[in-house]
Protein backbone atom coordinates (compact mmCIF):
# COMPACT_ATOMS: atom_id res chain seq x y z
CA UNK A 1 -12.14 -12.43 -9.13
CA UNK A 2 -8.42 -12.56 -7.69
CA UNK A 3 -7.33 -9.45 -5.51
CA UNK A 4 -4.72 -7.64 -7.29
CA UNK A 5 -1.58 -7.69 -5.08
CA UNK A 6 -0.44 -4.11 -5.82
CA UNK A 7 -3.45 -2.76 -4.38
CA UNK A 8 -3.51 -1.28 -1.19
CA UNK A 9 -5.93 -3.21 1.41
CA UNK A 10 -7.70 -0.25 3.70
CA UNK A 11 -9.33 -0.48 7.32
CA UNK A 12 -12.85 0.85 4.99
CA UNK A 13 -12.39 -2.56 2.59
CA UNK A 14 -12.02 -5.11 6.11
CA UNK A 15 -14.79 -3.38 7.44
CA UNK A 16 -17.27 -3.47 4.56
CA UNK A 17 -16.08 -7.24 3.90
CA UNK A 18 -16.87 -8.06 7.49
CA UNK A 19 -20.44 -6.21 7.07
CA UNK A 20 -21.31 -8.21 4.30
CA UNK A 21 -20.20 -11.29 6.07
CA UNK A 22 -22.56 -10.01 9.47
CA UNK A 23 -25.73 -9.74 6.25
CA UNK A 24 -25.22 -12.78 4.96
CA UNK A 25 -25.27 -14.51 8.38
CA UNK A 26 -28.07 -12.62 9.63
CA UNK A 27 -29.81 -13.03 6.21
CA UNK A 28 -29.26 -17.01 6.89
CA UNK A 29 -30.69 -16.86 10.56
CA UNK A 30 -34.31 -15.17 8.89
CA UNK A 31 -33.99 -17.52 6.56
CA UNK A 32 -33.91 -20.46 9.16
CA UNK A 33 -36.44 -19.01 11.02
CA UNK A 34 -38.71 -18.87 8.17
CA UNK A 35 -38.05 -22.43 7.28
CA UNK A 36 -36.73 -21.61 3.96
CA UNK A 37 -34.11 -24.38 3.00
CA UNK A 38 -33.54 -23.38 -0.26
CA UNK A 39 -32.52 -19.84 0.63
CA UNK A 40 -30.90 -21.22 3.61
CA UNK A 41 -28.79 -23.39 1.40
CA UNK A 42 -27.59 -20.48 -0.40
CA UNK A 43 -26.19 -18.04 2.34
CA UNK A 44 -24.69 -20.93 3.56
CA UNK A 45 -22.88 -21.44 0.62
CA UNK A 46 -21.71 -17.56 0.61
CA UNK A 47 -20.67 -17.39 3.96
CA UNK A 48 -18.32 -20.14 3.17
CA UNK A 49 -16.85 -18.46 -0.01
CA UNK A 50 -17.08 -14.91 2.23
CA UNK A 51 -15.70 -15.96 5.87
CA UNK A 52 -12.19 -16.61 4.54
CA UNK A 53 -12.11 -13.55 1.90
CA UNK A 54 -12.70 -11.71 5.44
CA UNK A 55 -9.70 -13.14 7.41
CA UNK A 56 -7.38 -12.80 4.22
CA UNK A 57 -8.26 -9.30 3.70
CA UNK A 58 -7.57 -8.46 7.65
CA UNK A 59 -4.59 -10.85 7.63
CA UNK A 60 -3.07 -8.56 4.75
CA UNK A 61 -4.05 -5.47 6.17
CA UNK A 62 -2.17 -6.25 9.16
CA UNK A 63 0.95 -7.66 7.06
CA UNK A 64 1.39 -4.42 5.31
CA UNK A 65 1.23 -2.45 8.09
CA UNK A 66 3.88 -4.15 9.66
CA UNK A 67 5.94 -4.15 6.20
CA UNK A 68 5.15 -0.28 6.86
CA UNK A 69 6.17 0.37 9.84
CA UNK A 70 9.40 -2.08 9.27
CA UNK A 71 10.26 0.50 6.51
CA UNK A 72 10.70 3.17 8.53
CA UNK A 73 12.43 1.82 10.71
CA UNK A 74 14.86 0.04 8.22
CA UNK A 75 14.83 3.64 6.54
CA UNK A 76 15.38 5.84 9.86
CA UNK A 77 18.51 3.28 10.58
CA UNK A 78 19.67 4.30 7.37
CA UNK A 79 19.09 8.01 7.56
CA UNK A 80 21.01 7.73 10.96
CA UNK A 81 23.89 5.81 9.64
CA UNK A 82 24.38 8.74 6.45
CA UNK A 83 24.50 11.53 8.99
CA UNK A 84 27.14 9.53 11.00
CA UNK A 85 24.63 9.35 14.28
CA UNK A 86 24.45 5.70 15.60
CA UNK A 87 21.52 6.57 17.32
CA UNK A 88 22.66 6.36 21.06
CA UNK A 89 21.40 9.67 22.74
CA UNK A 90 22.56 8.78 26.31
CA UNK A 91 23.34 11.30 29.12
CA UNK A 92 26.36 11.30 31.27
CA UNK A 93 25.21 11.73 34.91
């Protein structure tokens, strides 16, 4: 299942992506311990598909908060520029 672009990624998603990455690897360490290589087998196989879901989810979290933040600044320049204020607010000594 593809993550659909238009949706907004939120701090609550990384985090519950990265717990379920932390299960999976402690599930995988019991698992070890136990001596269960078939089980073993498997979480190793989902932390592979899981640890890079994790980094793309943060990765894009942090990418639109920059493309956020790059907004207002793109739309306070613009603001300042209708109101005829350059935005230099020196003081003469």
């Amino acid at each position: 299942m593809a993550i659909n672009k238009a949706t907004p990624i939120t701090e609550a998603d990384v985090d519950a992506a990265r717990e379920l990455l932390s299960e999976m690897k402690h599930r995988a360490n019991q698992a070890h311990d136990d001596g269960n290589l078939i089980m073993l087998s498997v979480y190793a196989d989902m932390i592979r598909l899981i640890s890079p879901k994790v980094s793309q989810l943060r990765e894009r979290l942090e990418r639109e908060d920059r493309a956020g933040i790059n907004r207002q600044h793109r739309d306070l320049r613009l603001a300042r520029r209708m109101s005829g204020n350059n935005g230099s607010t020196q003081q003469s000594a």
